[in-house]
PDB file of N, CA and C in Angstrom:
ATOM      1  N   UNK A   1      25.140  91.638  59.816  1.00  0.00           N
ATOM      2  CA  UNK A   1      23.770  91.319  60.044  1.00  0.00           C
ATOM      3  C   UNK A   1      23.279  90.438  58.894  1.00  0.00           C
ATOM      4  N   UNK A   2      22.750  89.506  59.133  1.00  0.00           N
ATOM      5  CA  UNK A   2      21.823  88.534  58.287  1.00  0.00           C
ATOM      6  C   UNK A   2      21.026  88.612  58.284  1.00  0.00           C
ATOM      7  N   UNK A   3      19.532  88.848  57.128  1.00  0.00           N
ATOM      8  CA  UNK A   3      18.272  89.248  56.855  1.00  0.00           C
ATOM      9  C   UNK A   3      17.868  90.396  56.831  1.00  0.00           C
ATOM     10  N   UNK A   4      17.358  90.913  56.378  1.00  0.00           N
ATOM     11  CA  UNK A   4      16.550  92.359  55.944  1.00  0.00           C
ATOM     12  C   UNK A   4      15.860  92.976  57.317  1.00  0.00           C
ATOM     13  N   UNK A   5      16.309  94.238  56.931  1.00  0.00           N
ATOM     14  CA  UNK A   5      15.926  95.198  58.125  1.00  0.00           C
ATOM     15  C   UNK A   5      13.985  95.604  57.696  1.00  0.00           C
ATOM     16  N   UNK A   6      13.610  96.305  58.706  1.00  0.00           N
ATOM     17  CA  UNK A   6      12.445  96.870  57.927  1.00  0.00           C
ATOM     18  C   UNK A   6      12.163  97.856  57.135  1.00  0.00           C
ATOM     19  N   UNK A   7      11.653  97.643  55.475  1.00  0.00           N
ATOM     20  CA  UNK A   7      11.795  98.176  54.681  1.00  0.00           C
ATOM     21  C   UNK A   7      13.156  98.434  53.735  1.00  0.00           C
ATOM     22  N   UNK A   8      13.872  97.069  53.467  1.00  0.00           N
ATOM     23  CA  UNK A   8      15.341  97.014  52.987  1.00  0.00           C
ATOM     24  C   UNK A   8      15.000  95.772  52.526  1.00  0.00           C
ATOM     25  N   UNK A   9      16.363  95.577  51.630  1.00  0.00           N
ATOM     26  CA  UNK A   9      16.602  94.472  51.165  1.00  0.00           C
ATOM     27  C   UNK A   9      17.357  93.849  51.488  1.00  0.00           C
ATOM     28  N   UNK A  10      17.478  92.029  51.991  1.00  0.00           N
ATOM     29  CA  UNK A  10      19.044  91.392  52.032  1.00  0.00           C
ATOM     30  C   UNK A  10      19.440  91.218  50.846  1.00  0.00           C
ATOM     31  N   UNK A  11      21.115  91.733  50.813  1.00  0.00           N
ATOM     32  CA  UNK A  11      22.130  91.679  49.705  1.00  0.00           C
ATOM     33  C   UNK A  11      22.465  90.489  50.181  1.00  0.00           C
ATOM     34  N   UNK A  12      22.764  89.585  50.672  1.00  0.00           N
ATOM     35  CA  UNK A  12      23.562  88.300  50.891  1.00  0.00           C
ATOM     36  C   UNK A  12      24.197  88.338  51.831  1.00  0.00           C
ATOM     37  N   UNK A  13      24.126  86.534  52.339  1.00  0.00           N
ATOM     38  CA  UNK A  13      25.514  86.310  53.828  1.00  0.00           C
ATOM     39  C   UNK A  13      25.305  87.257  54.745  1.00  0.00           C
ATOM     40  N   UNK A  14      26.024  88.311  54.501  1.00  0.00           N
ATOM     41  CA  UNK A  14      26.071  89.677  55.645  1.00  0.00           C
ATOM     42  C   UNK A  14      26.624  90.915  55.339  1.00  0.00           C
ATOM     43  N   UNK A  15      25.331  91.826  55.794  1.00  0.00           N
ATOM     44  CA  UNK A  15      25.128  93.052  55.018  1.00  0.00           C
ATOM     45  C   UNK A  15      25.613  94.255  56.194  1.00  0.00           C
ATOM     46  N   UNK A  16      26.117  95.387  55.951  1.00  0.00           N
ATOM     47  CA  UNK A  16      26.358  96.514  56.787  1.00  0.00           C
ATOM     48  C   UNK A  16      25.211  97.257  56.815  1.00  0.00           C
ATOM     49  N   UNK A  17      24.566  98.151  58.264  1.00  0.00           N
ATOM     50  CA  UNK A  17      23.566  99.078  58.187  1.00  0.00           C
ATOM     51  C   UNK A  17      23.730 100.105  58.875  1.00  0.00           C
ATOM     52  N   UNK A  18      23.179 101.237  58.621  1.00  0.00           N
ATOM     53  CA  UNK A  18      23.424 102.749  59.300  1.00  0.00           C
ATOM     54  C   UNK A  18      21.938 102.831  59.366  1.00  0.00           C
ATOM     55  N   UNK A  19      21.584 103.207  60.384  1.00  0.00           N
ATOM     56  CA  UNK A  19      20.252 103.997  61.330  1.00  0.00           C
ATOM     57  C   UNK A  19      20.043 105.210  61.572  1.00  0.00           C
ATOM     58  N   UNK A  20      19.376 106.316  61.411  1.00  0.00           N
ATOM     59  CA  UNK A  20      19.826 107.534  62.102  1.00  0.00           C
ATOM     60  C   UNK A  20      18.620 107.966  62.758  1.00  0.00           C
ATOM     61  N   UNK A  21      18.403 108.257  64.036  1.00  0.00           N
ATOM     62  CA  UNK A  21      17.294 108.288  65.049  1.00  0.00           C
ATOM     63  C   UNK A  21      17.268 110.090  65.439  1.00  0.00           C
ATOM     64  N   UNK A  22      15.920 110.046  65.948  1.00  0.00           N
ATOM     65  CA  UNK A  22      15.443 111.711  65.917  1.00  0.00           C
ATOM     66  C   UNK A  22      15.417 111.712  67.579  1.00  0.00           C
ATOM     67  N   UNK A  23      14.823 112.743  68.120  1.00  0.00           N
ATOM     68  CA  UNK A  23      14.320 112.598  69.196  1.00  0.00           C
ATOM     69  C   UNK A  23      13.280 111.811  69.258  1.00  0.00           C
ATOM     70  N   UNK A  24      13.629 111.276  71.053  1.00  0.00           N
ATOM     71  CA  UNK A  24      12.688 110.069  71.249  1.00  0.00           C
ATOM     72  C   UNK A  24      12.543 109.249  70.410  1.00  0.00           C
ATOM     73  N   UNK A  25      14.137 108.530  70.341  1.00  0.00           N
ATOM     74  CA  UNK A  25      13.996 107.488  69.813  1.00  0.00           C
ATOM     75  C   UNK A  25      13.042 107.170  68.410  1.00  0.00           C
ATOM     76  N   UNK A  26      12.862 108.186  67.607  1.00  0.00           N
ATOM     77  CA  UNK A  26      11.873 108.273  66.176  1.00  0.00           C
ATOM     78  C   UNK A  26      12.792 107.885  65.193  1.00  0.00           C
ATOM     79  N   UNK A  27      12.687 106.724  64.767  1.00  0.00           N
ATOM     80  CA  UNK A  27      13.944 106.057  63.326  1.00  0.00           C
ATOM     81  C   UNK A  27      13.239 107.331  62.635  1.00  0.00           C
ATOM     82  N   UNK A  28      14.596 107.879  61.955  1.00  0.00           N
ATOM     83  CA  UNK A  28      14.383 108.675  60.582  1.00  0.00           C
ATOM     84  C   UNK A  28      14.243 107.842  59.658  1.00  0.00           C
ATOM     85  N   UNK A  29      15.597 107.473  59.409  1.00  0.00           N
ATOM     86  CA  UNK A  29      15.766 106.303  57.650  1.00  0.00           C
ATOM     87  C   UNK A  29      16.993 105.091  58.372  1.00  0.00           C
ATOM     88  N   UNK A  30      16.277 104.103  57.512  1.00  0.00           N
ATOM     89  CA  UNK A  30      17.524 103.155  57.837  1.00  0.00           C
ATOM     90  C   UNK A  30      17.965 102.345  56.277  1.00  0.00           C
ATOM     91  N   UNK A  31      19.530 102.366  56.462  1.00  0.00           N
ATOM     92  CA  UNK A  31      20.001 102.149  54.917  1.00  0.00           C
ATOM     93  C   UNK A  31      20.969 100.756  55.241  1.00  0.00           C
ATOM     94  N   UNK A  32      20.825  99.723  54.732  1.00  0.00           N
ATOM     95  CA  UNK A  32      21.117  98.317  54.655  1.00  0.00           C
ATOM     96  C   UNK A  32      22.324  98.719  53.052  1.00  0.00           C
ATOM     97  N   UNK A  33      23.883  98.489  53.174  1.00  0.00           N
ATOM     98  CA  UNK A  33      24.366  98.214  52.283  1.00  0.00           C
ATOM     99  C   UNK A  33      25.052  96.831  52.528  1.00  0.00           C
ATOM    100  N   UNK A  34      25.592  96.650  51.051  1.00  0.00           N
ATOM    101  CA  UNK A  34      26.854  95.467  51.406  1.00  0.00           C
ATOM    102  C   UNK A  34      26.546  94.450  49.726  1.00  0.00           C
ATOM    103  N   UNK A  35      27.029  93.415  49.468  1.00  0.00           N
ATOM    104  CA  UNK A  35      27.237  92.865  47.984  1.00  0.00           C
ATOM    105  C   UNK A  35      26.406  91.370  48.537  1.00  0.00           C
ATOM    106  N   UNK A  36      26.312  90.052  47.300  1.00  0.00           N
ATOM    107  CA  UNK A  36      26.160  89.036  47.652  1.00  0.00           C
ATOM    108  C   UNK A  36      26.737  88.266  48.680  1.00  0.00           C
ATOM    109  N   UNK A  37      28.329  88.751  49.174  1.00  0.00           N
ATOM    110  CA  UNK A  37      28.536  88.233  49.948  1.00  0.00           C
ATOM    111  C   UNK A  37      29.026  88.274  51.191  1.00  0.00           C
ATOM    112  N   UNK A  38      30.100  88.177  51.821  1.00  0.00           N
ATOM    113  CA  UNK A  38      30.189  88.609  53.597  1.00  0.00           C
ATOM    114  C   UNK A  38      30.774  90.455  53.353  1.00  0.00           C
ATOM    115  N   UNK A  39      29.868  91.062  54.269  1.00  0.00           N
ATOM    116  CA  UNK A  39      30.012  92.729  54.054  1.00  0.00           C
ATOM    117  C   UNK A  39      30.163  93.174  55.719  1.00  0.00           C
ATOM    118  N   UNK A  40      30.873  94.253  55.607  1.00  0.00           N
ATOM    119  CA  UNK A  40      30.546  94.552  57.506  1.00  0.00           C
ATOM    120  C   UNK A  40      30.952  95.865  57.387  1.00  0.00           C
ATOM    121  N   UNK A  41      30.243  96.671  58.085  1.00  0.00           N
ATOM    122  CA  UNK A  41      30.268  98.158  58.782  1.00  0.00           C
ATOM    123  C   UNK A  41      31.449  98.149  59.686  1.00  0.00           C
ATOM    124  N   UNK A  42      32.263  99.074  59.435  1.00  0.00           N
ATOM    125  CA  UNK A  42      33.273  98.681  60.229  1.00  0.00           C
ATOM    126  C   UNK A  42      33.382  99.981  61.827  1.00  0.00           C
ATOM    127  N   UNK A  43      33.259 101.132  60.837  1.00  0.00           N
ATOM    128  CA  UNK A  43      33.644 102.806  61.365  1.00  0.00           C
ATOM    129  C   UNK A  43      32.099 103.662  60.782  1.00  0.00           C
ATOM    130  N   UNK A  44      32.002 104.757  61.543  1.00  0.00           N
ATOM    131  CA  UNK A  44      31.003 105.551  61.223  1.00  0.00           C
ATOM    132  C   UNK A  44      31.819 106.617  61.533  1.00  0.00           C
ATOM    133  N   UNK A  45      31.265 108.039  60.657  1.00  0.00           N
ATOM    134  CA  UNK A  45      31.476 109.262  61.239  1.00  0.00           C
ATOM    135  C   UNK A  45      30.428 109.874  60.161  1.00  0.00           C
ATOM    136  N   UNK A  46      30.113 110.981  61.174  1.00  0.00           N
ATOM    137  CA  UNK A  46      29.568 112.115  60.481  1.00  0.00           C
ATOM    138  C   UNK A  46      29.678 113.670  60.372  1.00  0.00           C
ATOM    139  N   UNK A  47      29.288 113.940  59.623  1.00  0.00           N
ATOM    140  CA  UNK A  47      29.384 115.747  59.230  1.00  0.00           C
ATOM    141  C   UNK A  47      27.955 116.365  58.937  1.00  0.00           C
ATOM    142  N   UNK A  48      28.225 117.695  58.669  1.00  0.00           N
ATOM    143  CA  UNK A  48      26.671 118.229  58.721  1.00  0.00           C
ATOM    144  C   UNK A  48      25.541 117.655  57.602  1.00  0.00           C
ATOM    145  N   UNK A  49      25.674 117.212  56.637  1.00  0.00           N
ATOM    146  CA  UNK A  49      25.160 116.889  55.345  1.00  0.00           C
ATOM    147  C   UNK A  49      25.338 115.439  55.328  1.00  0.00           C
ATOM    148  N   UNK A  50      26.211 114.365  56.027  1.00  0.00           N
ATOM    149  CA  UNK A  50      25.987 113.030  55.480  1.00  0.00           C
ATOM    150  C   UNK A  50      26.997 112.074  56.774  1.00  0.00           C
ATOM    151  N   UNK A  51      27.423 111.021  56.160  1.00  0.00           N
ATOM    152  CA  UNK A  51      27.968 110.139  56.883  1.00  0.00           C
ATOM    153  C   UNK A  51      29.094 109.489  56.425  1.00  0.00           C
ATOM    154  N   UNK A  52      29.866 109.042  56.762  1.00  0.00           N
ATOM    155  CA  UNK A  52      31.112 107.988  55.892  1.00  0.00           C
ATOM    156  C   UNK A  52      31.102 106.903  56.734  1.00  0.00           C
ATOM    157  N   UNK A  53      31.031 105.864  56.042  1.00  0.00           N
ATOM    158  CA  UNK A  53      31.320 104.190  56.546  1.00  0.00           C
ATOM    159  C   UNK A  53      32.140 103.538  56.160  1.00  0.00           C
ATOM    160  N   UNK A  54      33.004 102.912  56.742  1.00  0.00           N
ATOM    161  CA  UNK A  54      33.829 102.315  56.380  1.00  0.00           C
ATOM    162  C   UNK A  54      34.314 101.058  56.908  1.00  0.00           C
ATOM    163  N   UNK A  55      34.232  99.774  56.081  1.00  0.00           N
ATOM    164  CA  UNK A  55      34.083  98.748  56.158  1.00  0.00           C
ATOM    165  C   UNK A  55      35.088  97.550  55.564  1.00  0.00           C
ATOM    166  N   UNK A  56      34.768  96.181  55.447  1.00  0.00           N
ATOM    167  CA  UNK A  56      35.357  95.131  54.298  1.00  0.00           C
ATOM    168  C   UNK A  56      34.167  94.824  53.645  1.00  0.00           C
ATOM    169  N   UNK A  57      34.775  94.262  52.321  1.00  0.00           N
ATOM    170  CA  UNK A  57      33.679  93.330  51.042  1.00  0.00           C
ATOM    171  C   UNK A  57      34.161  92.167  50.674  1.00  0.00           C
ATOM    172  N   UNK A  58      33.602  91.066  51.111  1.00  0.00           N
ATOM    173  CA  UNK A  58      34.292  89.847  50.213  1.00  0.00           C
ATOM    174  C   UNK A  58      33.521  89.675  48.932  1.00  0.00           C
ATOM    175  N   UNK A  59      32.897  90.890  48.804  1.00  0.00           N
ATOM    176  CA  UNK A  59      31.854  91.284  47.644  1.00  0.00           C
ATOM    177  C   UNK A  59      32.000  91.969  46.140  1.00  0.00           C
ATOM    178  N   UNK A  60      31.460  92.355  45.183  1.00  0.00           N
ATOM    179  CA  UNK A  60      32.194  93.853  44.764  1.00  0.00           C
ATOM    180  C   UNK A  60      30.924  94.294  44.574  1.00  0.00           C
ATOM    181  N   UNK A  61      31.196  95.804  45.264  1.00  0.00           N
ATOM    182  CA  UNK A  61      30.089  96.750  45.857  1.00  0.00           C
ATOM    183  C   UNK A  61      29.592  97.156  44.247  1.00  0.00           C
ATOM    184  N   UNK A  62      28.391  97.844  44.268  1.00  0.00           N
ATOM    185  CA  UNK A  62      27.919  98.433  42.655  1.00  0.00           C
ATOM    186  C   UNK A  62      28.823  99.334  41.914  1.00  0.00           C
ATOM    187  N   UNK A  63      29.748  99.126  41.060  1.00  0.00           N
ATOM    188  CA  UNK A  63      30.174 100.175  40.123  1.00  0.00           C
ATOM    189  C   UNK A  63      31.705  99.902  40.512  1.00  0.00           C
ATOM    190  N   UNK A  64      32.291  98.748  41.359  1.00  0.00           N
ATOM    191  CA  UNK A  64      33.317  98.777  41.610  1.00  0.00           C
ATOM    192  C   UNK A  64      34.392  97.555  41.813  1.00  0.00           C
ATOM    193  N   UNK A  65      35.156  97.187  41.609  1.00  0.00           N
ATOM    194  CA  UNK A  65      36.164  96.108  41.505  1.00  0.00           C
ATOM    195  C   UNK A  65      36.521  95.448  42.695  1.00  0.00           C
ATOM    196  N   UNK A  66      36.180  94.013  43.099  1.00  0.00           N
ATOM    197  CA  UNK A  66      36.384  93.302  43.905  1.00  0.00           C
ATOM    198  C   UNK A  66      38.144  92.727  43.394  1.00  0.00           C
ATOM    199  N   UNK A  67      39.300  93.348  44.220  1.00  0.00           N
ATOM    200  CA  UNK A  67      40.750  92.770  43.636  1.00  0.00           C
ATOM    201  C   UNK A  67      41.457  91.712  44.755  1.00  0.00           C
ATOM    202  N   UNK A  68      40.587  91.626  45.609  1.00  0.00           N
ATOM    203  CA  UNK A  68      41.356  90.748  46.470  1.00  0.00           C
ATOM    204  C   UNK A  68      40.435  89.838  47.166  1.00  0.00           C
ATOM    205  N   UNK A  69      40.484  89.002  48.166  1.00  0.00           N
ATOM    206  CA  UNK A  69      39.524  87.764  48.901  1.00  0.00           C
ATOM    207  C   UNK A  69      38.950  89.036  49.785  1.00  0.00           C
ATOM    208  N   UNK A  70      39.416  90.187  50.356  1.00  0.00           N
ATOM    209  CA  UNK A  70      38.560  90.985  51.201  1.00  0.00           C
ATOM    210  C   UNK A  70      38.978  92.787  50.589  1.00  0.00           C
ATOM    211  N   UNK A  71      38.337  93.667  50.232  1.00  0.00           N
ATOM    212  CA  UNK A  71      38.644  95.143  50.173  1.00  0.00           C
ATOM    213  C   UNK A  71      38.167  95.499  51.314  1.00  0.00           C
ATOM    214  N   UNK A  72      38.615  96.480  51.414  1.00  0.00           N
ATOM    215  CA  UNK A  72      38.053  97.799  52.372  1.00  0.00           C
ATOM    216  C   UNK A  72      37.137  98.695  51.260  1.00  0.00           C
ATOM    217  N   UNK A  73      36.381  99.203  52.555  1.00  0.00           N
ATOM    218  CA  UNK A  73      35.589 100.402  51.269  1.00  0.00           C
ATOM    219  C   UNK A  73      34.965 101.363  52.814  1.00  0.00           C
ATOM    220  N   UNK A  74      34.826 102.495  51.768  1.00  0.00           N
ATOM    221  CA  UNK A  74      34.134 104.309  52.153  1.00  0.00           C
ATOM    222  C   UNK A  74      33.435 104.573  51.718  1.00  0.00           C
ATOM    223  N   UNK A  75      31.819 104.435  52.132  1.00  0.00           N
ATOM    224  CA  UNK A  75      31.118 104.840  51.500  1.00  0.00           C
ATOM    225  C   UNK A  75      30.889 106.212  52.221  1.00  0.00           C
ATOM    226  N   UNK A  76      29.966 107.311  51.069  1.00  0.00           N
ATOM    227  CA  UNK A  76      29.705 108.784  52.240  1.00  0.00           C
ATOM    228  C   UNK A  76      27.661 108.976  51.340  1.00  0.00           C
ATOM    229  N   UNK A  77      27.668 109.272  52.610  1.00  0.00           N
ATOM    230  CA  UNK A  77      25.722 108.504  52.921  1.00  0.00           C
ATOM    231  C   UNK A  77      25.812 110.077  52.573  1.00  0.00           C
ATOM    232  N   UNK A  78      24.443 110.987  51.962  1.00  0.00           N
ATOM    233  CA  UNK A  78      24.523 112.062  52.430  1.00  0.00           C
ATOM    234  C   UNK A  78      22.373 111.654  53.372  1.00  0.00           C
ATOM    235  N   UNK A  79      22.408 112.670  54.274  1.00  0.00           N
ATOM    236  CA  UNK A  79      21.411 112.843  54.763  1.00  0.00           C
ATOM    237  C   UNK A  79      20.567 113.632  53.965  1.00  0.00           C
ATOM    238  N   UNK A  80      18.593 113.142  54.254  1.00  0.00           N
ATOM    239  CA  UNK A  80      17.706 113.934  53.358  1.00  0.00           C
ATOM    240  C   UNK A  80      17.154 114.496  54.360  1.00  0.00           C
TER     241      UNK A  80
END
């Protein structure tokens, strides 16, 4: 996705996002990740407490080492 969701920021190029909806369609929270540059959501799953995503970065995500032209990455969301 390219450009900012509502209430998010664009990280660059193209960013991954997770949504999580209530009944009737009521957005809970929506979380926009990904680096300056091409990012993509690849897989979702969830458990009782959070989420795992898993994706590519032609980026390097916060706190972590970009070693090749594309990584994979796992992030785990927890729910509030």
């Amino acid at each position: 996705m390219s450009g900012a969701l509502p209430g998010q920021t664009y990280l660059g190029d193209t960013d991954a996002d997770l949504r999580r909806y209530l009944a009737k369609g009521v957005e809970a929270w929506t979380i926009q990740l990904g680096t300056d540059d091409h990012d993509e959501g690849l897989a979702m799953a969830t458990e009782g407490t959070g989420a795992y995503v898993v994706g590519t970065s032609h980026g390097t995500l916060d706190g972590q080492t970009n070693t090749s032209d594309r990584d994979a990455y796992i992030v785990r969301l927890r729910f509030t």
